[in-house]
Protein backbone atom coordinates (compact mmCIF):
# COMPACT_ATOMS: atom_id res chain seq x y z
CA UNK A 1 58.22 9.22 83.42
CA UNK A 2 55.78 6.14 83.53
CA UNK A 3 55.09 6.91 79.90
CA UNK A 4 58.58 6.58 78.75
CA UNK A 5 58.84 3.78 81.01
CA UNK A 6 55.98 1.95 79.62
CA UNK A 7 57.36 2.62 76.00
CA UNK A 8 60.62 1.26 77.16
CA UNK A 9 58.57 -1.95 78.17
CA UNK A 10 56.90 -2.15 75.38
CA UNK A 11 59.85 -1.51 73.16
CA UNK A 12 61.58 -4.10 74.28
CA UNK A 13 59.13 -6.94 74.44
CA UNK A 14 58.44 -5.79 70.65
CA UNK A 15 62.25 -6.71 70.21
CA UNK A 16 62.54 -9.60 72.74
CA UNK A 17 59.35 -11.17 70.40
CA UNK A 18 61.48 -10.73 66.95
CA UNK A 19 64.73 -12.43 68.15
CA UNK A 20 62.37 -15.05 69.58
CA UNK A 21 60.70 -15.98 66.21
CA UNK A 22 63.80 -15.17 64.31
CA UNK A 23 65.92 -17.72 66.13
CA UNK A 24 62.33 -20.62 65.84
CA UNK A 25 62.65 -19.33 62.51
CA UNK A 26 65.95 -20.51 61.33
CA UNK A 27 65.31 -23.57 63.45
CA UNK A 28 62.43 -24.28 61.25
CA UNK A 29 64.54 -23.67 58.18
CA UNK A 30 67.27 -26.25 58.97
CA UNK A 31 64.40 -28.50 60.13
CA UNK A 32 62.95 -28.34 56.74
CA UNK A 33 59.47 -27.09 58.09
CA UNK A 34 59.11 -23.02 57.07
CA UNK A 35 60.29 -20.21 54.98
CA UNK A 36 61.43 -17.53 57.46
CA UNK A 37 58.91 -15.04 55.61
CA UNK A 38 56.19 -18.04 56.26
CA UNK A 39 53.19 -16.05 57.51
CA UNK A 40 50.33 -17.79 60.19
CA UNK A 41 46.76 -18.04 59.02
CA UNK A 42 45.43 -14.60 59.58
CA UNK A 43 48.40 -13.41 57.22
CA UNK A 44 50.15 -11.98 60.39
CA UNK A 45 54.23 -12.20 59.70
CA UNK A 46 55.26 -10.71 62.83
CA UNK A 47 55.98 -7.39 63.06
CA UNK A 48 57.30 -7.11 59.46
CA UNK A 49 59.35 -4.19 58.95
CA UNK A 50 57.77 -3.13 55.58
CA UNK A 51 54.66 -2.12 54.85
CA UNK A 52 52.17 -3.88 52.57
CA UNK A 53 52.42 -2.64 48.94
CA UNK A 54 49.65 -1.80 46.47
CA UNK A 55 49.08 -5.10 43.94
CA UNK A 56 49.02 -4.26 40.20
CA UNK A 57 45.59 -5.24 40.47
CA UNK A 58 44.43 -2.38 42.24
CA UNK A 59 46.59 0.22 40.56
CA UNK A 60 44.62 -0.90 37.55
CA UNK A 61 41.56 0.23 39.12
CA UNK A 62 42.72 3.52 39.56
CA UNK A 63 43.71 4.20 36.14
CA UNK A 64 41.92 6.03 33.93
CA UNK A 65 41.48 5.80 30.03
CA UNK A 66 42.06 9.36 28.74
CA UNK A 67 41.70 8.07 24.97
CA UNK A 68 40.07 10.95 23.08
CA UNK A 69 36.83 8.70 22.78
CA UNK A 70 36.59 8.00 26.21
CA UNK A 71 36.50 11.63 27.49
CA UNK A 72 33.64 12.13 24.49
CA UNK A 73 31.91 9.17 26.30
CA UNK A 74 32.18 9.97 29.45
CA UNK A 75 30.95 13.91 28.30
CA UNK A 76 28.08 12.39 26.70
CA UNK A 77 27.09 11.19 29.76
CA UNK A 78 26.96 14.41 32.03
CA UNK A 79 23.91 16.62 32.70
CA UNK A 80 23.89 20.12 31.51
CA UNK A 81 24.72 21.67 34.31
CA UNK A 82 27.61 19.50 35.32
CA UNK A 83 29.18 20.14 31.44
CA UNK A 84 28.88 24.26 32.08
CA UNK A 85 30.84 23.69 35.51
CA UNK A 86 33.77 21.38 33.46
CA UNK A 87 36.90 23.62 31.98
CA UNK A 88 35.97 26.03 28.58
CA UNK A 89 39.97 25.20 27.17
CA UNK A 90 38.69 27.33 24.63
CA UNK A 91 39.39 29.92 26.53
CA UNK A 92 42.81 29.69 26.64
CA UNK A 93 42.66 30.15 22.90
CA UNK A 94 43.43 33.92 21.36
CA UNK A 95 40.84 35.57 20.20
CA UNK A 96 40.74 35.09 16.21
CA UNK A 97 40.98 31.62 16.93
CA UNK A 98 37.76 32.21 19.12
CA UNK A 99 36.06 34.24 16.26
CA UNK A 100 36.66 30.94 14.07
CA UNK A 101 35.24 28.85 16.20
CA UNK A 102 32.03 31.00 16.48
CA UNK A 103 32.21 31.18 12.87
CA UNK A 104 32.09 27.80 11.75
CA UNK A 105 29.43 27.21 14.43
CA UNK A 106 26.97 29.74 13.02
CA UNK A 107 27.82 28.21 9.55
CA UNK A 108 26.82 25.12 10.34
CA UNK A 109 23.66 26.23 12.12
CA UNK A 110 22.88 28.33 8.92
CA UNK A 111 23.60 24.95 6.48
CA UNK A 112 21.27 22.80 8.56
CA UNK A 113 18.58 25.65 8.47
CA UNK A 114 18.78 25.23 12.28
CA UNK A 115 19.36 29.13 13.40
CA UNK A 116 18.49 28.83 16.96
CA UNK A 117 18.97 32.31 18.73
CA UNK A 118 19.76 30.80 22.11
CA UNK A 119 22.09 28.92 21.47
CA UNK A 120 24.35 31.38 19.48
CA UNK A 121 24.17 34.01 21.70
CA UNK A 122 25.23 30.81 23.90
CA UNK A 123 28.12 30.07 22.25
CA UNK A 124 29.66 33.63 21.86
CA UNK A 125 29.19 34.23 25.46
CA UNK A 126 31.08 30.97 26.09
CA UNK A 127 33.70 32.01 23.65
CA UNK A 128 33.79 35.33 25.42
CA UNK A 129 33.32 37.23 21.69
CA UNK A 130 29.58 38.61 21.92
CA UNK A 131 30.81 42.27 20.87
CA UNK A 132 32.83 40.85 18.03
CA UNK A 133 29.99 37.91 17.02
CA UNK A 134 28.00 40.42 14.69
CA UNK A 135 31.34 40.87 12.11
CA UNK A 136 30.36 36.56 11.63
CA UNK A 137 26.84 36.70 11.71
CA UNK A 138 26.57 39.77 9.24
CA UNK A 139 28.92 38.04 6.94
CA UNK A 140 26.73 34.86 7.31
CA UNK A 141 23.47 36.06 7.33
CA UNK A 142 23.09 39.24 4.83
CA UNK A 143 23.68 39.44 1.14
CA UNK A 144 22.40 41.04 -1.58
CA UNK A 145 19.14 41.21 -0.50
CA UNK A 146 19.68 42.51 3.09
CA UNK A 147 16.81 45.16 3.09
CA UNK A 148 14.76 41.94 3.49
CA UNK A 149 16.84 40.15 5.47
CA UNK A 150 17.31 42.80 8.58
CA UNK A 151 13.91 42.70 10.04
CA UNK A 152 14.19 38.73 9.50
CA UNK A 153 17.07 38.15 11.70
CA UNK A 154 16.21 41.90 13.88
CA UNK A 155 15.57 39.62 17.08
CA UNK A 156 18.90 37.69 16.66
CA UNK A 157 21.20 40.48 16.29
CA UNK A 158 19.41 43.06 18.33
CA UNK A 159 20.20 40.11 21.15
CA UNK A 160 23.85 40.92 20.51
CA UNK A 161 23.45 45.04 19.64
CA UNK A 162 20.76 46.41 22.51
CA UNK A 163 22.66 48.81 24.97
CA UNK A 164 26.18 47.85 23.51
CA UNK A 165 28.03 50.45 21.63
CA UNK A 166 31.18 48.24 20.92
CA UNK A 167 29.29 45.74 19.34
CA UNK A 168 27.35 48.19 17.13
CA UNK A 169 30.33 49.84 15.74
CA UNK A 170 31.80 46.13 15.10
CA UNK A 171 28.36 45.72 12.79
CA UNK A 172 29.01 48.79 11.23
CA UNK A 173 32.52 47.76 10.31
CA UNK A 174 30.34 44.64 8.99
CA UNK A 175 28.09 46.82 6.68
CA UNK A 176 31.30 48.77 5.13
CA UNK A 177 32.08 44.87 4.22
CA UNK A 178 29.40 44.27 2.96
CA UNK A 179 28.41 47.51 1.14
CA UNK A 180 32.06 48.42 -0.33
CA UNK A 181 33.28 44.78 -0.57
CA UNK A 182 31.26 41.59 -0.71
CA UNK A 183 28.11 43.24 -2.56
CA UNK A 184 29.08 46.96 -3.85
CA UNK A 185 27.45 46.57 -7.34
CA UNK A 186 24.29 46.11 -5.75
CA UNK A 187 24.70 47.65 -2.45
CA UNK A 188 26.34 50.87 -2.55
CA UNK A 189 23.58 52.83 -4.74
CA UNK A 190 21.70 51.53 -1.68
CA UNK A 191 23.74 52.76 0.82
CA UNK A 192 21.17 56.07 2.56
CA UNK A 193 18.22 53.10 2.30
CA UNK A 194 19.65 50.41 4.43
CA UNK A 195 20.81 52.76 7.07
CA UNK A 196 17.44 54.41 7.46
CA UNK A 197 16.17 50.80 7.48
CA UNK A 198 19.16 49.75 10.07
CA UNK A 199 18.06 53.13 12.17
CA UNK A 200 14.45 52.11 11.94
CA UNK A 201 14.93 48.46 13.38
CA UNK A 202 17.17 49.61 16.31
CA UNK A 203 20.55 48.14 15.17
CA UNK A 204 22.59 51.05 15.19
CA UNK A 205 21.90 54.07 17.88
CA UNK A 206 21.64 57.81 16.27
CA UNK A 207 25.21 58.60 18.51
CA UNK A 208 26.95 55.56 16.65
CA UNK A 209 25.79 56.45 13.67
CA UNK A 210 27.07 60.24 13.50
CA UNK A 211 30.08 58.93 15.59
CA UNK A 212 30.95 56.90 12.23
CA UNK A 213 30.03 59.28 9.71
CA UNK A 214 32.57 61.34 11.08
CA UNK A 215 35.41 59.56 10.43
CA UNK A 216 36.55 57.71 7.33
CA UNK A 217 38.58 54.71 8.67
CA UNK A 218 40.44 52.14 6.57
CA UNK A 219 40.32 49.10 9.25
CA UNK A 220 37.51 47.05 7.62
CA UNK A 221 38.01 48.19 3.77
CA UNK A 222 40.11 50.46 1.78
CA UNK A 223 40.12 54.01 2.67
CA UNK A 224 39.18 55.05 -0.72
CA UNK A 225 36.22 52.80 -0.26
CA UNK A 226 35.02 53.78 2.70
CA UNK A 227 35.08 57.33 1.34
CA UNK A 228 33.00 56.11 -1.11
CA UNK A 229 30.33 54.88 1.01
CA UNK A 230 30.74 57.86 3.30
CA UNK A 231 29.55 60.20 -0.06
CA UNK A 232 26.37 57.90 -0.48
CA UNK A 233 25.35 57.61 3.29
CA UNK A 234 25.85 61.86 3.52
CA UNK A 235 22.32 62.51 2.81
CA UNK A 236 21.01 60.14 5.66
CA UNK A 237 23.65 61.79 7.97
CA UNK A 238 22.64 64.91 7.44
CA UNK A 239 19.11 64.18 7.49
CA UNK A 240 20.07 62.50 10.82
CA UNK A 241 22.11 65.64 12.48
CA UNK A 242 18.97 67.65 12.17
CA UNK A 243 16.55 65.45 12.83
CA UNK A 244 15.70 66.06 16.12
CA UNK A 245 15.76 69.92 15.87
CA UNK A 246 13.16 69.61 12.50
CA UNK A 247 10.84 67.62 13.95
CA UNK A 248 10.44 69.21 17.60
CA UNK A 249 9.94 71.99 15.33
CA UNK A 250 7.54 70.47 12.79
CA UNK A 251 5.34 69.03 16.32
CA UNK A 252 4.55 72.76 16.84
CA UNK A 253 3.15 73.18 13.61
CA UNK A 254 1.64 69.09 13.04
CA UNK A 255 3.76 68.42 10.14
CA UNK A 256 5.47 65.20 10.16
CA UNK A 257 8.65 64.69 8.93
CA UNK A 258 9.40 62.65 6.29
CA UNK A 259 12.72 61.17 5.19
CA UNK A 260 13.63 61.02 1.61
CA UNK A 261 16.41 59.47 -0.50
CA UNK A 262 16.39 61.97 -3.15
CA UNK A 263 19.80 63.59 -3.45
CA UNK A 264 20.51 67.14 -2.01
CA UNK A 265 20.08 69.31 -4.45
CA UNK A 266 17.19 68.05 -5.80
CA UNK A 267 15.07 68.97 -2.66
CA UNK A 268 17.17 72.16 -2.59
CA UNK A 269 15.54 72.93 -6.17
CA UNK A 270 12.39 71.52 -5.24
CA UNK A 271 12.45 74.12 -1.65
CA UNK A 272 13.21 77.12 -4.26
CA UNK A 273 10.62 76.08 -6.24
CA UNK A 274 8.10 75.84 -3.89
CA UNK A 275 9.35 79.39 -2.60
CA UNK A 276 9.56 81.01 -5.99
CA UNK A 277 5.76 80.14 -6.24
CA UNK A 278 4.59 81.52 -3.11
CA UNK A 279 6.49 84.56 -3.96
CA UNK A 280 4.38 84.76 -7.12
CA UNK A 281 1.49 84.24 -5.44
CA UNK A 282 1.76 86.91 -3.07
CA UNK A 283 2.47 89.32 -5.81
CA UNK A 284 -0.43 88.48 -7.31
CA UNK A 285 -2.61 88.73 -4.43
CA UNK A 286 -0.83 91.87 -3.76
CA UNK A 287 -1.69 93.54 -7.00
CA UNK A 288 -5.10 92.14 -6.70
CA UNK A 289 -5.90 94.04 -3.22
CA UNK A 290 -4.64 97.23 -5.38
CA UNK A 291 -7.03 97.20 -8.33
CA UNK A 292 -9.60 96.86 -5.58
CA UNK A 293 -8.39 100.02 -3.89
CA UNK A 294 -8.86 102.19 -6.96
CA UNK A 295 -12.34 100.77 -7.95
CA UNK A 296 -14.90 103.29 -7.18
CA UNK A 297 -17.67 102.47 -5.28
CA UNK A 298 -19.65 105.24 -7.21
CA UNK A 299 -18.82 104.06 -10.55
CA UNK A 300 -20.65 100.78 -10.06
């Protein structure tokens, strides 16, 4: 009750005050002395019943230029760290549209002779495309003369292959390209080579490998193509299948196993051969152990 009562008082000697200087007000006015509005020194217009308003001035302070330059400008002049916290729009962009990107990036970086391994594998992470980044840097890196050029760039796309089977069948998608496409004069008679090379340096796993000879697919090159390279890589898949089994075998005995890129039948002949000799050889030992049976130790 005293509250009320106090607000009451105050309420109305807030009101009493107004009529006051509105009445000296209009005095003053037909006196010729003030505007009405006419504030005191210290800017006070008593008890005005609206509120101050922001000047132009300062709502030209608080705008921003969002020109295209001045974003670049004000980029340029963030740390590292506070660039990797601002927005990736890039993102937001579909995924062949993120492959592009990454392309022309890696392009340019191959131009300028400036192939930096960190900071590719930094861009496809930002672009979110590190399984699909091998297709681009395949197509980018290896040509003609890619027996040469995979232990060159091993630590760059190993980077992008180690413990990732989705990325390794991209690359192998890649080599069909490259093999049966961009390259096949030169490349397809070459076919069993560069995948013992590829096995070698640790780009493609053994699984991946037979997982791919098994199937003829038609999503990087023709079907008929790929059948084509499937027929010249049979001899390394083979080889591959029974691998394992030949040399835990072969341990036992301390041969080592060695890998050739002669065709199928040829070792087949060469194996017949070998046991067509031996055969003979027996024979004559054979007939030779006989001869000494029947010699007479009396007749000497």
């Amino acid at each position: 009750f005293n509250i009320v009562c106090h607000f009451d008082h105050y309420y109305n000697s807030y009101n009493f005050s107004k009529k006051l200087k509105k009445e000296k007000g209009e005095k003053n006015v037909q006196n010729g002395q003030a505007s009405p509005t006419e504030t005191d020194e210290s800017g006070f217009d008593g008890w005005s019943d609206e509120l101050p308003t922001a000047s132009k001035t300062n709502e030209d302070d608080w705008s921003t230029d969002t020109s295209a330059e001045a974003v670049r400008d004000r980029m340029s002049k963030l740390g590292v760290g506070v660039k990797g916290l601002t927005h990736n729009q890039d993102l937001e962009k579909s995924t062949e549209k993120r492959f592009e990107i990454f392309f022309e990036f890696v392009k340019g970086k191959v131009n300028e002779e400036k192939i930096s391994d960190k900071d590719i594998v930094a861009e496809a992470e930002r672009l979110d495309i590190k399984d699909r980044a091998v297709l681009a840097l395949a197509e980018l890196l290896f040509n003609k003369d890619i027996l040469t050029q995979i232990p060159k760039y091993r630590v760059l796309f190993l980077r992008f292959l180690v413990n990732n089977q989705k990325a390794q069948k991209h690359f192998m998608g890649a080599f069909e390209i490259l093999v049966g496409d961009a390259h096949k004069e030169d490349l397809l008679p070459k076919t069993t080579r560069i995948l013992n090379v590829l096995y070698d340096q640790d780009y493609i796993e053994e699984e991946v490998l037979l997982e791919w000879g098994a199937k003829v697919s038609k999503k990087y090159v023709s079907k008929k193509t790929c059948e084509q390279i499937h027929a010249k890589a049979k001899p390394f898949l083979d080889w591959l299948k029974t691998a394992d089994e030949e040399e835990s075998d072969d341990d036992d005995e301390g041969v080592e196993v060695v890998y050739t890129e002669r065709s199928e039948q040829a070792v087949l002949k060469e194996e017949a051969i070998k046991k067509e000799q031996a055969a003979k050889q027996t024979n004559n030992t054979s007939a030779a152990n006989i001869e000494e049976d029947d010699i007479d130790i009396d007749d000497i």
